[in-house]
Every structure is written in structure tokens, then in C-alpha cells.
Protein backbone atom coordinates (compact mmCIF):
# COMPACT_ATOMS: atom_id res chain seq x y z
CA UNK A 1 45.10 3.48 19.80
CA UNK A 2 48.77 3.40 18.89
CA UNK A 3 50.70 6.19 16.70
CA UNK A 4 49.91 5.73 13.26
CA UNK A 5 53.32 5.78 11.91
CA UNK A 6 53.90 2.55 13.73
CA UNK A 7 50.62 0.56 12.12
CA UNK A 8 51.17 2.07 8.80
CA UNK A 9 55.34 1.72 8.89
CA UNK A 10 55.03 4.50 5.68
CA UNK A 11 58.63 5.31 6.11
CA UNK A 12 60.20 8.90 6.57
CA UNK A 13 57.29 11.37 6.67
CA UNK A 14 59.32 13.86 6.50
CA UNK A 15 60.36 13.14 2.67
CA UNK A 16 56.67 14.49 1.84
CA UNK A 17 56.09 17.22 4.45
CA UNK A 18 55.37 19.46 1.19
CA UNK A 19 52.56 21.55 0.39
CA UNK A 20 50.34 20.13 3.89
CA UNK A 21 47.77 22.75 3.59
CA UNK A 22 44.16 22.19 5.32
CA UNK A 23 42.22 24.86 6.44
CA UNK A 24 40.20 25.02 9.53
CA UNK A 25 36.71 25.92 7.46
CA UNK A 26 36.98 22.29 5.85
CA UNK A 27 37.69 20.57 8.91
CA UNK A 28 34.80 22.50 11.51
CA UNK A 29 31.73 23.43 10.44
CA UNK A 30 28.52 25.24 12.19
CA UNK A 31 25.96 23.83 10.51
CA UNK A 32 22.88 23.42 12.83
CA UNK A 33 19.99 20.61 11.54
CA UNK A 34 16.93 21.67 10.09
CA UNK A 35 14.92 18.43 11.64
CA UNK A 36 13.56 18.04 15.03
CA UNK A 37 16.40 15.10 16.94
CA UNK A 38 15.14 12.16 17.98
CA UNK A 39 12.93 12.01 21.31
CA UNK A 40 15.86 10.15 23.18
CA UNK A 41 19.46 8.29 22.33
CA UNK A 42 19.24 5.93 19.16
CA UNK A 43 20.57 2.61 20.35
CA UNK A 44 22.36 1.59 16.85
CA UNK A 45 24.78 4.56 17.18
CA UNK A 46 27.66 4.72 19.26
CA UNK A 47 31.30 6.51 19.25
CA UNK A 48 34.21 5.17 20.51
CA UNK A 49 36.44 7.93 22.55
CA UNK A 50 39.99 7.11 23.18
CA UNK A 51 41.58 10.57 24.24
CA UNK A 52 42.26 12.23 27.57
CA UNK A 53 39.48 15.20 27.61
CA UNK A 54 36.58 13.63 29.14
CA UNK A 55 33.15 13.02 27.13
CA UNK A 56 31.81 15.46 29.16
CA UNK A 57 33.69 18.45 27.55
CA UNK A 58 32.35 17.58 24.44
CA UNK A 59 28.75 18.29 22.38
CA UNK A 60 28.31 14.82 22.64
CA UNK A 61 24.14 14.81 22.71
CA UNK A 62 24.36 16.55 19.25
CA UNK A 63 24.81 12.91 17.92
CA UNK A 64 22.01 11.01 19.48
CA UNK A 65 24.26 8.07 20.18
CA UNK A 66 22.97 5.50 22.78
CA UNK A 67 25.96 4.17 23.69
CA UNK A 68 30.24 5.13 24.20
CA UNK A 69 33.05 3.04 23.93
CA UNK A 70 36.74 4.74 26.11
CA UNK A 71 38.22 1.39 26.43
CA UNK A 72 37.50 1.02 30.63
CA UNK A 73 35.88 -0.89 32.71
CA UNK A 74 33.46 2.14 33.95
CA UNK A 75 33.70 5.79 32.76
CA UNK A 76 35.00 8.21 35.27
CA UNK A 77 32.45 11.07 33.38
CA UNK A 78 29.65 9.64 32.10
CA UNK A 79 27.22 12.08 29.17
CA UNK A 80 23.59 11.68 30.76
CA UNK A 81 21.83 10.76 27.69
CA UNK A 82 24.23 7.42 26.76
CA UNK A 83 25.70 4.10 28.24
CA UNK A 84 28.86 2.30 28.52
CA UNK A 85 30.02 -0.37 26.38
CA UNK A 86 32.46 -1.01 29.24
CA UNK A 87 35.71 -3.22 28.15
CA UNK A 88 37.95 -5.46 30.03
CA UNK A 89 41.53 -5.15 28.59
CA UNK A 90 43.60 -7.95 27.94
CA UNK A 91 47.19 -9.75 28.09
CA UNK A 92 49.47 -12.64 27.49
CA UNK A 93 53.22 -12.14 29.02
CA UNK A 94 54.18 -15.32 28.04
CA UNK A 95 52.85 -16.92 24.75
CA UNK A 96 54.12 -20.25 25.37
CA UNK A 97 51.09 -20.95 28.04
CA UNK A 98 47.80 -19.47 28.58
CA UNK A 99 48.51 -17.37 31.56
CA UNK A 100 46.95 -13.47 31.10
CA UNK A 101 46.58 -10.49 32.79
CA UNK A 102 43.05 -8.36 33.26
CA UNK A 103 42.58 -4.34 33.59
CA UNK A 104 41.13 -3.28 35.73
CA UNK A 105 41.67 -6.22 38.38
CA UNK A 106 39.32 -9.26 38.94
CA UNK A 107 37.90 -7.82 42.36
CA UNK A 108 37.28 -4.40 40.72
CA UNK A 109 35.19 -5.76 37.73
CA UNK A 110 33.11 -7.60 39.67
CA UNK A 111 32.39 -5.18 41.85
CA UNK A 112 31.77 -2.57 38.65
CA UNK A 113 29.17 -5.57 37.35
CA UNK A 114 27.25 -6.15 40.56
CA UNK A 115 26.60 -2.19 41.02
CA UNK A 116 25.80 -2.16 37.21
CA UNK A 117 23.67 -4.95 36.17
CA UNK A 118 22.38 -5.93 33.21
CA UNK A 119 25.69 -4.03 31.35
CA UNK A 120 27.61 -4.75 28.37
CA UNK A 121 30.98 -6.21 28.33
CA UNK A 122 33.42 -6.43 25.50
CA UNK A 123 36.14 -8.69 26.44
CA UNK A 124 39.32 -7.63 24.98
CA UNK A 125 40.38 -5.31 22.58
CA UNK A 126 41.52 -6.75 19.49
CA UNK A 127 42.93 -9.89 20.95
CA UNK A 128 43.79 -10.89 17.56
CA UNK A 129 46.46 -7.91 16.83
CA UNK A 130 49.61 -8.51 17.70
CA UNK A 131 52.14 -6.08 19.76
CA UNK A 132 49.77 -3.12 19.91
CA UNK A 133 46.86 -4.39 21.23
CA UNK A 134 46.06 -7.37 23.41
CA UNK A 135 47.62 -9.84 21.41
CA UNK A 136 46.84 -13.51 22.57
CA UNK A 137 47.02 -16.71 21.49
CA UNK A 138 43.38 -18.16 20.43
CA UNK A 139 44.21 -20.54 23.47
CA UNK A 140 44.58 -18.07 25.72
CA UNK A 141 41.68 -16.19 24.32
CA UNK A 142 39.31 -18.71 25.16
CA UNK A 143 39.87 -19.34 28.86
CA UNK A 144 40.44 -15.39 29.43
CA UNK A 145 36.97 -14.95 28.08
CA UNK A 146 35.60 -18.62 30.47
CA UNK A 147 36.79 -17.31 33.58
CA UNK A 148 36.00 -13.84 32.85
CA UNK A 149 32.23 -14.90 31.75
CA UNK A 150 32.18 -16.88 35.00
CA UNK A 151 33.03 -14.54 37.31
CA UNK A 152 30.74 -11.50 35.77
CA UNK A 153 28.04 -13.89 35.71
CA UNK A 154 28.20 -15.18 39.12
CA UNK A 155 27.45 -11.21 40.57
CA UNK A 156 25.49 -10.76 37.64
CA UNK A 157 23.35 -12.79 35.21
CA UNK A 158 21.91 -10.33 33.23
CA UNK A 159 25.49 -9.23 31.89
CA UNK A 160 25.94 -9.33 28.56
CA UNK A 161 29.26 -10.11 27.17
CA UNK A 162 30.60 -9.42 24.08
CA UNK A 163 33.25 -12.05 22.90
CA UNK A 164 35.90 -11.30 19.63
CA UNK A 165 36.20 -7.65 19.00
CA UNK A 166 38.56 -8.38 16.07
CA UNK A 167 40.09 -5.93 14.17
CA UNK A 168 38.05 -6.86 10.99
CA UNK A 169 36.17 -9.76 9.60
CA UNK A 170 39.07 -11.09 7.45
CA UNK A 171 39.40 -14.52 6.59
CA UNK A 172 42.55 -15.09 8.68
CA UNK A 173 40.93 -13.48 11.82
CA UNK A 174 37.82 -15.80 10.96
CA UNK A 175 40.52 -18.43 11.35
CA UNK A 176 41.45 -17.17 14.66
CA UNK A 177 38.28 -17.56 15.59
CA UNK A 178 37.90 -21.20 14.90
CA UNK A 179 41.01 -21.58 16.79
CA UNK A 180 39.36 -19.60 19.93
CA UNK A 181 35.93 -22.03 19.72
CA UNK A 182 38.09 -25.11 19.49
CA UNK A 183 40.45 -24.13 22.19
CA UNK A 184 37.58 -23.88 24.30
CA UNK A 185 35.47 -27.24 23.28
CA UNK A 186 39.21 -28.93 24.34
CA UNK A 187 39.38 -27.28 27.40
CA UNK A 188 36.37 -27.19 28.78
CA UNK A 189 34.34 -29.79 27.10
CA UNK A 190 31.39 -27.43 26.07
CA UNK A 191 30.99 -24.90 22.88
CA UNK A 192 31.97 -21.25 23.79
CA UNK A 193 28.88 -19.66 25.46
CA UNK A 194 28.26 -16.32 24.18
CA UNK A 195 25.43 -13.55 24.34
CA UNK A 196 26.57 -11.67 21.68
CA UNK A 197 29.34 -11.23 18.69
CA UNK A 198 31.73 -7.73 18.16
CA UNK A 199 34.24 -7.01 15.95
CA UNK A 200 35.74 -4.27 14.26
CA UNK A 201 35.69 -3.60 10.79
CA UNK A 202 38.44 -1.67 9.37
CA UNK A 203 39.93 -2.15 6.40
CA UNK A 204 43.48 -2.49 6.88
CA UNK A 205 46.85 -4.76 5.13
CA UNK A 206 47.50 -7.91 6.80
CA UNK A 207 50.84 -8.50 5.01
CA UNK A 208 53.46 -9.83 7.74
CA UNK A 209 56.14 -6.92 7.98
CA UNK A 210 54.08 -3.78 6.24
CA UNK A 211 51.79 -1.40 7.47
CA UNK A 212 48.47 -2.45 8.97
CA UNK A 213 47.04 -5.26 11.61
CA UNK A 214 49.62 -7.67 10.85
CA UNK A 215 48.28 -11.78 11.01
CA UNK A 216 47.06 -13.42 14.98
CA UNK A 217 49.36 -15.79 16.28
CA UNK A 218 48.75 -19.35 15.78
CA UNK A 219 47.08 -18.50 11.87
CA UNK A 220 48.82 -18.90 8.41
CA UNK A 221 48.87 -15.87 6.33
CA UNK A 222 48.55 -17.40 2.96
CA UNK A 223 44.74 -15.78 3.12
CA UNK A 224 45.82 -12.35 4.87
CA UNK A 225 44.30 -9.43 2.91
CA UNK A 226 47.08 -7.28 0.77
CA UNK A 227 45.51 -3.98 0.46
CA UNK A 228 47.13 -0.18 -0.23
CA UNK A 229 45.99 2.67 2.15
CA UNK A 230 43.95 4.05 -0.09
CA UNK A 231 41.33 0.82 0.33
CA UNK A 232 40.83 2.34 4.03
CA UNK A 233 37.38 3.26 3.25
CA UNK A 234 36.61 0.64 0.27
CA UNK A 235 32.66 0.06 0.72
CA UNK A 236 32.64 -3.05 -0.69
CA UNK A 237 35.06 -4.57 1.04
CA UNK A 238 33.32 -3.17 4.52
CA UNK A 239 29.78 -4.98 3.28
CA UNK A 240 31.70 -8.18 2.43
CA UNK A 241 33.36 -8.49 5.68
CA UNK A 242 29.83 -8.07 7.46
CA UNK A 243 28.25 -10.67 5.48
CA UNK A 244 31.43 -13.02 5.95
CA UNK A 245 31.09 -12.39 10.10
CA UNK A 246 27.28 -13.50 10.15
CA UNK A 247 27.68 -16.67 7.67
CA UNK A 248 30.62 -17.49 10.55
CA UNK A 249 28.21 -16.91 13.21
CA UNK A 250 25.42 -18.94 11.57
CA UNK A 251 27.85 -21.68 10.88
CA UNK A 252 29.14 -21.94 14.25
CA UNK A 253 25.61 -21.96 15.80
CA UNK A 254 25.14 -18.15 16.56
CA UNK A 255 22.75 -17.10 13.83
CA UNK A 256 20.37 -16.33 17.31
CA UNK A 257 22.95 -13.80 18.52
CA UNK A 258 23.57 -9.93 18.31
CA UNK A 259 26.55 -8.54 16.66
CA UNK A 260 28.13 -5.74 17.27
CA UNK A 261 30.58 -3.61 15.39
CA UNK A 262 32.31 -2.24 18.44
CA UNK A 263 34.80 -0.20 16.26
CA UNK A 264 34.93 1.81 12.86
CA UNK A 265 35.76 4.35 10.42
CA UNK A 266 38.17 5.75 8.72
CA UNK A 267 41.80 5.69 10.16
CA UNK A 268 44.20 6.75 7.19
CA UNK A 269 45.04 10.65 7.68
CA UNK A 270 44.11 13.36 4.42
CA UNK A 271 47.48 14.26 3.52
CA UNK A 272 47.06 15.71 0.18
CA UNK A 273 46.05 12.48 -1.76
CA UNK A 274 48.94 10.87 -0.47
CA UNK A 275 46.98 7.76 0.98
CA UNK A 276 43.99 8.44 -0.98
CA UNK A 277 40.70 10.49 -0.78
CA UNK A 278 40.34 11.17 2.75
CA UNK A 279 39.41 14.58 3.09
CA UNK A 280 36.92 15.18 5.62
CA UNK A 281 33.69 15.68 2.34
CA UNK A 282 35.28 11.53 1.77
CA UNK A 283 35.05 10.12 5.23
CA UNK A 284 31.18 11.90 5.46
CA UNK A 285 30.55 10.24 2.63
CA UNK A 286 31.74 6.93 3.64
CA UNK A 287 30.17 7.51 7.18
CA UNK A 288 26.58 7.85 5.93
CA UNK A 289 26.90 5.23 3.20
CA UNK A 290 27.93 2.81 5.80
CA UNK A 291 25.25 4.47 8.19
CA UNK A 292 22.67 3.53 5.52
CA UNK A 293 23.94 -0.17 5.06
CA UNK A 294 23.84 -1.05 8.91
CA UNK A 295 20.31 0.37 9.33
CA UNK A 296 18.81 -1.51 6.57
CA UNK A 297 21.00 -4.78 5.73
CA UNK A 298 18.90 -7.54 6.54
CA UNK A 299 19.03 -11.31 5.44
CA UNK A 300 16.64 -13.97 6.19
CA UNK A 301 19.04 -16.86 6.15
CA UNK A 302 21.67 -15.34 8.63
CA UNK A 303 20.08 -12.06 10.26
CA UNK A 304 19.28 -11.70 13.76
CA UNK A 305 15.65 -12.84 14.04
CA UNK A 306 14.64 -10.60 17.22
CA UNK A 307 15.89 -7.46 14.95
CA UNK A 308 13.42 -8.13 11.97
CA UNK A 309 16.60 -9.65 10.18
CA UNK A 310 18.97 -7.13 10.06
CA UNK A 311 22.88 -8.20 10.52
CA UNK A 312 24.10 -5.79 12.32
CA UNK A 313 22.13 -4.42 15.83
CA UNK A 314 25.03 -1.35 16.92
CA UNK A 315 27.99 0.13 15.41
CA UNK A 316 30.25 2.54 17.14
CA UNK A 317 31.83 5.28 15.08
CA UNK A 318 36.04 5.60 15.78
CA UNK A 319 36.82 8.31 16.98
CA UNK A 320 35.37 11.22 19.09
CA UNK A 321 38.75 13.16 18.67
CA UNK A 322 41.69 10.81 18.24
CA UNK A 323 42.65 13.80 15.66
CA UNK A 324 45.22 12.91 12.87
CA UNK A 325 48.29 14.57 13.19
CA UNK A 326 52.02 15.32 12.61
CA UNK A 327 54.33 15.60 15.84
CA UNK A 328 57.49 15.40 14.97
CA UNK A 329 57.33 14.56 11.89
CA UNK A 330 55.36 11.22 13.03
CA UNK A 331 51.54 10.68 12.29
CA UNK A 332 49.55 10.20 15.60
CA UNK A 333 45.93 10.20 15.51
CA UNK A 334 43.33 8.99 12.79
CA UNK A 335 41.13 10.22 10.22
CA UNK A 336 37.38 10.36 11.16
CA UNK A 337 37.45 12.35 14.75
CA UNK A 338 34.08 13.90 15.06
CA UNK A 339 35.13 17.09 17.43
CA UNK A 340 38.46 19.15 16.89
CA UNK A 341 40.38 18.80 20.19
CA UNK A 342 42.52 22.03 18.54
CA UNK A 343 39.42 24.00 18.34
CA UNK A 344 38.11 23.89 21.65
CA UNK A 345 36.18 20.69 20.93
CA UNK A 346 34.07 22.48 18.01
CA UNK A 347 32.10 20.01 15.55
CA UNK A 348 34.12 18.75 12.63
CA UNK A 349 32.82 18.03 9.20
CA UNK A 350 32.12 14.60 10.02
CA UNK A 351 30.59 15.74 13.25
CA UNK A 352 27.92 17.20 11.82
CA UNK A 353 27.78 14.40 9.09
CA UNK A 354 26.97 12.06 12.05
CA UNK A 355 24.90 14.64 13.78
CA UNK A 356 22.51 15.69 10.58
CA UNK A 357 21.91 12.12 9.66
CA UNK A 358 20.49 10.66 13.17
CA UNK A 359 18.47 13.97 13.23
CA UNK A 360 16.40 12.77 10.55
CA UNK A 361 15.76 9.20 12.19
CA UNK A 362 13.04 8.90 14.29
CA UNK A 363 12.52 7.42 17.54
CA UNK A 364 10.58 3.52 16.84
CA UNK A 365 9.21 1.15 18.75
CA UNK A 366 8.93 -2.40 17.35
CA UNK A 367 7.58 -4.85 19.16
CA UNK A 368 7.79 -8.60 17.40
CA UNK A 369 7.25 -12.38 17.82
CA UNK A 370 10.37 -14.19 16.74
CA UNK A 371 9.51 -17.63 16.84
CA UNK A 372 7.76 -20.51 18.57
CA UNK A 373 8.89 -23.67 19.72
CA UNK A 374 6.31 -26.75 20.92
CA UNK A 375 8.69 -29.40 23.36
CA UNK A 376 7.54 -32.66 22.88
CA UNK A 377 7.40 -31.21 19.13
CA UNK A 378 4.73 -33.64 17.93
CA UNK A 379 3.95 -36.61 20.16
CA UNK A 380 2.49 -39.83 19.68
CA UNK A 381 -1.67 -40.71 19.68
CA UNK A 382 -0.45 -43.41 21.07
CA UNK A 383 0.73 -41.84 24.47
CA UNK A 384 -2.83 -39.90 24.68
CA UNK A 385 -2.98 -36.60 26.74
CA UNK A 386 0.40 -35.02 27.28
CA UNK A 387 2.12 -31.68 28.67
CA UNK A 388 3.56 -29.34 26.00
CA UNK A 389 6.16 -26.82 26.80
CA UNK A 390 5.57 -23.58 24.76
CA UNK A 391 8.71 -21.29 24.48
CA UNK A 392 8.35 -18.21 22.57
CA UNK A 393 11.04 -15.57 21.37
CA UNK A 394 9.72 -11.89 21.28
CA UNK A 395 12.03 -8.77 20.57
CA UNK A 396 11.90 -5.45 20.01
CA UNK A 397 13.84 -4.04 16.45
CA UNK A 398 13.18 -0.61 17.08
CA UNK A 399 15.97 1.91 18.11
CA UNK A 400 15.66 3.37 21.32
CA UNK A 401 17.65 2.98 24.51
CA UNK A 402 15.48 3.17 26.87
CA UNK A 403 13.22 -0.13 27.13
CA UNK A 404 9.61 -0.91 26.58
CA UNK A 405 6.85 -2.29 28.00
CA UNK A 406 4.53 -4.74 26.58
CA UNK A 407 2.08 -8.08 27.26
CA UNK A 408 2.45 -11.23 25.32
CA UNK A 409 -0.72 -13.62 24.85
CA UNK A 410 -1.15 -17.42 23.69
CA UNK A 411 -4.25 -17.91 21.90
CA UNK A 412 -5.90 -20.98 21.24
CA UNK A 413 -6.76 -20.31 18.01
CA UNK A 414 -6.85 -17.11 15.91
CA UNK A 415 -7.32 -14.46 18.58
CA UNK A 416 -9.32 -12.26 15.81
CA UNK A 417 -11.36 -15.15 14.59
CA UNK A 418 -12.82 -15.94 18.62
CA UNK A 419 -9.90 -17.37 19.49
CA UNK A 420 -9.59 -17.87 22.99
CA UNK A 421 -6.27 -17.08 26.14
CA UNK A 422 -4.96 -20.51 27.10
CA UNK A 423 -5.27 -19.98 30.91
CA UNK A 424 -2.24 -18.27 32.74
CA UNK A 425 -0.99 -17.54 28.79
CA UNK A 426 -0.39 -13.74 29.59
CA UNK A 427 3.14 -11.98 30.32
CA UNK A 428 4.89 -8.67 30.81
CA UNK A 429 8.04 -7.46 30.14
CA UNK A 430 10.44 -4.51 28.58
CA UNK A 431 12.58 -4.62 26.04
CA UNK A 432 15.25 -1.75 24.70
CA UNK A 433 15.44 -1.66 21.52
CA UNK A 434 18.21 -3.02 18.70
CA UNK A 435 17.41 -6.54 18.91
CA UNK A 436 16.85 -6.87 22.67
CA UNK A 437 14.82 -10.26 23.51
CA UNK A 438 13.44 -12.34 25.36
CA UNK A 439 12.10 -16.01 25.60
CA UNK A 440 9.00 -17.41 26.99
CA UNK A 441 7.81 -20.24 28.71
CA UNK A 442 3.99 -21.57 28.75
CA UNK A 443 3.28 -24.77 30.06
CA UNK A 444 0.21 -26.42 28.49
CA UNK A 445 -1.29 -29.43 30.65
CA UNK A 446 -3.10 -32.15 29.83
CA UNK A 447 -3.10 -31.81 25.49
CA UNK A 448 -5.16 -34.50 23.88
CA UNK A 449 -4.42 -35.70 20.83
CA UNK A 450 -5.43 -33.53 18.10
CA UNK A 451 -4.26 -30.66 15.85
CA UNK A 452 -4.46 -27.58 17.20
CA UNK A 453 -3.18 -23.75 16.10
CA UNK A 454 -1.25 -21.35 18.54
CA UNK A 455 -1.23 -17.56 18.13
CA UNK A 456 1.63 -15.49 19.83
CA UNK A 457 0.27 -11.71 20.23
CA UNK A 458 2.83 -9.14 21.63
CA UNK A 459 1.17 -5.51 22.14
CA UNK A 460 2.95 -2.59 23.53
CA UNK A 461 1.70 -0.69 26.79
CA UNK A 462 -0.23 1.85 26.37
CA UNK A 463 1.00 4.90 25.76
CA UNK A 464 3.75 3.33 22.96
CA UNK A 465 2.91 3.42 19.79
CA UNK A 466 4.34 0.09 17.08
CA UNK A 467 5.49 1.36 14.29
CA UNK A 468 4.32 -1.53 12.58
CA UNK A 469 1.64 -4.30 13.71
CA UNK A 470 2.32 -7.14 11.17
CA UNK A 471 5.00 -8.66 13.30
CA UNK A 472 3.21 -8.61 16.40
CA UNK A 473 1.51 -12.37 15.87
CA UNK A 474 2.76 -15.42 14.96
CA UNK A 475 1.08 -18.80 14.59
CA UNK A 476 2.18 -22.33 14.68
CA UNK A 477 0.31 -25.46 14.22
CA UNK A 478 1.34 -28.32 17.04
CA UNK A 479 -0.50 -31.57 16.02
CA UNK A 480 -0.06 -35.55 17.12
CA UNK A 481 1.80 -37.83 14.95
CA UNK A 482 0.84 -41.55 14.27
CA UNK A 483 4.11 -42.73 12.92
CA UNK A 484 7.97 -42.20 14.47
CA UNK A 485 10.73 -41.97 10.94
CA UNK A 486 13.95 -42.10 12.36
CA UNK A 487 16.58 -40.92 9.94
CA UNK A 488 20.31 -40.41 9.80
CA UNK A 489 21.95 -37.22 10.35
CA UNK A 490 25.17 -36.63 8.73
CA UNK A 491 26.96 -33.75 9.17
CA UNK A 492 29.90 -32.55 7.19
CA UNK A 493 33.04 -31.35 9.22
């Protein structure tokens, strides 16, 4: 992260260096939960950790996060209990073509994704911010994140890569984003392949030549947000932006994806009002009121089917100890550090905020059927017997790292009602938790014509208990049609 004086441009500090005067008892606290922690790491909870002191030298399994963000390619000290997000950096010397620059090298993050499989790759760091952080062109965007899906792919298909990581879900970084998909349908003839959506989701002015994340090259600003600091932590503006990502998504064809809030919190410092309310009893209460919104959000139109709904599967909590500070008479740092890196790495205010409210969740398992899909969908009489492809999307919505085990079975007919196993119709698998999936694929020979009723039953191993059972089946009725209605399909641009 870069010095806040320079985002914010807030002039001479030193004009109000009057009357700073914050104790150490509000900013560190020893307050130890009263509830048992969860069993293991909760997958929806992560922390981002930008600073030299390693997360090692920190209390970091207080929080029961699954999952860190420190902005490389692979942690050089890793906490036991959590993963990496890991990140390939980005860069555009010249913006006239679409030329960029990786870090860590090509060779060395292929290398990192072939002894690592199955990890999680954000590519880029707020492409869309100009000067301070990777700052390209939607062009150049677009075949960075191509060639760099290519290459992790061909060492490792089960990578998953993150594409965006915007600095907020504005409507002229939505625009940026439009720019990025059709930069990549003109160069490479295809829409933009992606296994999953991040973006941060600050709050922050957009105005050209004030304070905040500025507007991405190649976008107008006659929609850029005009806010005052003290909107840093505005609640309704941080729900609105969340809904606005996922009705992009669904337009653009990804309603079927994850997204990820790689980045968040509370960046503006508590200087005696002078910003606004930011004192470390505000950001707490901002933290767990945006805690209780991403556990619970969930839409049936746009949500993430595999995650009973929800719109949001992780969010990562900015900053471990990026502390707020004057040096100088210049701000460096940000608001919301959970650990004081001036007190020997003791738990702030909004530590334990963030420590006390995962406490209380417990660790789930929740196994479900997403949906079912019959390919040819309904055939003619006329053609007689026929094969039918079934696919069938299972995930897990509960909120554990660790992944696990289960057996789908297709039923012909109501499995509780003598229904009986098509033959071969029986799989196993694992699956973490947070919207983790997985499709399906049953081949059923020789299908007269008829109507018929398939039942999808997921059921955990034993030994792991469902927190709930009335997403474990799903039917669908797959029948022969006598008539073929061919209509036209408009669509509107």
C-alpha cells in the first residue's frame, strides 16, 4: 500500500497536528472470548498483511481466518492453520501497447503452481488504479490475465484464478471491466474464461486530481463517485457496490462463479474527527456489520448457486498491521490494522473485534445439489431410444477449509418412495467449503421414450455431520417431446 498522504492529497498535515491524543488502552485490548473457537480455520475470513514482520510473529490463529493475502506469489512464513491467496503483480511501462511486466518471473510462477496445485491466484492488484498500483490499460489487462491463465493452467489445471481485483465496485471500474471482456473477445476471439471474480471494496473519491483511487485509463469520469473521507466506512454504499458487482457478473455470464472480496476495511486514519468517526469502537463496528452482511446476503436471481445463494463466498479484512501513522508530518499506514506493530504485535481493538466474532461461528458442513442438466434436453418420440447425458452441480456452502468427503447418487425415481440407483450412478468426492463445487457426469444408455423423474442425493461420509439435509436432493423431470417450436431469440446489446 502507498503512503496515505499521497491517495488522500489532504494538504499540509502539519496545519492540524493539534490536540492528537490516543491512548494505548483504546487502541489494544486483552480481552480473551468467552466461546469455545471454531474446530479449524473458517474459509470466509481472511486478512490481508502488507508489512515487513512476518505472519508468523503475530497471534494470527486468534482470528480463525482460512486464508492470507501479503501480495506474493508464495509466502516466505506461512501460519499453519491458513492458506495463501497468492498474487501475481502487475505492469504496463508503456501505455501506448499492451506489453507488461510479471512479479515474480514467468519461470518462477509456474514452478510455485506446479508444487502447489489446486491454489488460488489473484492476478493483479488493482489493475484499475492508476500510478500506485498496477495501473493498465483494460487492453493490456486482458492478455496479461490470457497468457498468465495459460501458462498456470498448463502445470496446473486445478488452479484457480482470480481475475479483476478492483479497487471497488464503482460504476466507472464496472466500465473498465467491460473494456477488459471486450478487449479480450477482439483479441482472442473467445469470452474471458474465468473461475472466479475479486475485487476490493473500499469506499474511496474517484474525482480526477483529489484524494482517493483516481478513474482507470481508457474510462470517462462523468460517473466517478465524489465522496468526502468521512464516507470511508458508509455501509450502504459497501452493500450497494456488492450487489452492483454480482448483477455485472450475472450480466456478463458469471452468475455460476465465486466472488471474492480480496481487500477491505477501513483506510481513513482517527485523527480527532478530522476525517470522520474512525476511532477504533467505529471501525469494530463497521467490521462486524459488514461481517454480518457477507455471511448472510443471499439472492436467488444473482447468488452463487453452489453457496446456497449467498453473493459473496470470502472476504479478506485490510490490514494485519499496516498501522496509521504520522512520520514526518505525513500519514503512512491505514485505519483498521488488527495487531499494534508498536506494541510488540499485541491485539488491537479491532483485533479482538475480528477475533470475538468468528469465535462464536461454528464450524458447518453443507453438502448441496445445485442443479441438474439432461443433454439432449427433451428429444423426439420420433427418434425412439436415445442416450442422455446427466450433468449435475453439487457444492458444499459450509465454512471450513479443510474439504469434505461425500457420495452422490442418481435415482430413478424418488429414492424414499422405492426409487431405484441407475446403474454406475454413484460418485465420490471432497469439497472445502465456501462455495467449492463440482460437476457431474452420468451417462444414461438406451432411454425410451417416456417421462421419467431423476433424484440427485449427495450425503456426507460418515463421520460429518450436514448441518442441514433439505438441500441434499434435487429432482428433475426429463420427458420426450412430440412437437419441435422453434422461436426467435433476440437479445438486446
Amino acid at each position: 500500500m502507498i503512503p496515505l498522504l499521497e491517495r488522500l492529497k489532504i494538504g499540509d498535515i502539519r496545519r492540524v497536528l493539534i490536540g492528537i491524543c490516543v491512548t494505548a488502552a483504546l487502541m489494544v485490548s486483552t480481552v480473551t472470548p468467552a466461546q469455545a473457537v471454531p474446530t479449524e480455520p473458517l474459509c470466509r475470513f481472511g486478512v490481508n498483511h502488507g508489512t515487513q514482520d512476518p505472519l508468523t510473529s503475530f497471534n494470527i490463529a486468534s482470528l480463525n481466518a482460512g486464508y492470507f493475502i501479503d501480495y506474493s506469489a508464495d509466502a516466505s512464513a506461512k501460519p499453519a492453520s491458513m492458506k495463501q491467496l497468492r498474487m501475481v503483480r502487475l505492469s504496463q511501462p508503456d501505455k501506448n501497447n499492451t506489453a507488461y511486466t510479471v512479479s515474480p518471473n514467468l519461470s518462477t510462477i509456474t514452478a510455485i503452481a506446479q508444487a502447489n496445485p489446486g491454489s488460488f491466484w489473484l492476478i493483479g492488484n488493482e489493475p484499475d488504479r492508476i500510478v500506485y498500483q498496477d495501473d493498465l490499460t483494460p487492453a493490456a489487462y486482458a492478455r496479461a490475465y490470457h497468457e498468465l491463465r495459460q501458462a498456470i493452467k498448463a502445470v496446473d489445471p486445478t488452479a484457480i484464478l482470480v481475475a479483476g481485483n478492483i479497487v471497488q465496485a464503482s460504476p466507472v471500474r464496472l466500465r473498465y471491466l467491460d473494456l477488459v471482456l471486450a478487449a479480450h473477445r477482439e483479441a482472442y476471439g473467445t469470452e474471458m474464461e474465468v473461475d472466479a471474480w475479486g475485487i476490493h471494496a473500499f469506499i474511496l473519491n474517484e474525482q480526477p486530481g483529489s484524494w482517493g483511487a483516481g478513474v482507470p485509463r481508457g474510462v470517462p469520469a462523468d460517473e466517478a463517485w465524489i465522496l468526502e473521507p468521512r464516507d470511508n466506512a458508509d455501509f450502504n454504499r459497501f452493500q450497494q457496490q456488492i450487489i452492483a458487482f454480482r448483477n455485472w457478473m450475472s450480466r456478463n455470464g458469471y452468475r455460476n462463479k465465486p466472488l471474492y472480496i480480496t481487500e477491505y476495511g477501513v483506510l481513513m486514519p482517527d485523527y480527532n474527527g478530522l476525517y470522520g468517526n474512525f476511532s477504533p469502537a467505529d471501525v469494530s463496528n463497521y467490521m462486524t456489520r459488514t461481517f454480518d452482511y457477507l455471511l448472510n446476503a443471499t439472492d436467488l436471481r444473482i447468488g452463487y448457486p453452489a453457496d446456497n445463494y449467498r453473493l459473496v463466498q470470502h472476504f479478506s479484512w485490510y490490514s494485519v498491521s499496516d498501522k496509521a501513522r504520522l512520520v514526518n508530518g505525513q500519514w503512512q499506514g491505514f485505519n483498521g490494522y488488527l495487531f499494534d506493530p508498536e506494541l510488540g504485535n499485541q491485539r488491537t481493538l479491532m483485533g479482538d473485534t475480528y477475533a470475538n466474532y468468528t469465535a462464536g461461528l461454528m464450524s458447518k458442513t453443507d453438502l448441496l445439489v445445485a442443479d441438474m442438466r439432461f443433454s439432449p434436453a427433451a428429444p423426439l418420440v420420433s427418434q425412439g431410444p436415445v442416450t442422455v447425458t446427466i450433468q449435475v452441480d453439487v457444492g458444499n456452502a459450509g465454512n471450513t477449509v479443510s474439504a469434505k468427503d461425500f457420495t452422490l447418487r442418481l435415482y430413478l425415481g424418488n429414492p424414499g418412495q422405492g426409487g431405484s440407483l441407475l446403474t454406475g450412478a454413484e460418485f465420490s468426492g471432497a469439497l472445502t467449503g465456501c462455495g467449492d463445487s463440482r460437476t457431474f457426469e452420468y451417462i444414461w444408455s438406451d432411454v425410451a421414450p417416456g417421462e421419467y423423474e431423476i433424484f440427485a442425493v449427495i450425503s456426507p461420509s460418515t463421520g460429518i455431520t450436514d448441518v442441514q439435509s433439505l438441500n441434499n436432493q434435487l429432482s428433475r423431470r426429463f420427458f420426450f417431446a412430440t412437437d419441435l417450436i422453434y422461436l426467435p431469440l433476440v437479445r438486446q446489446p
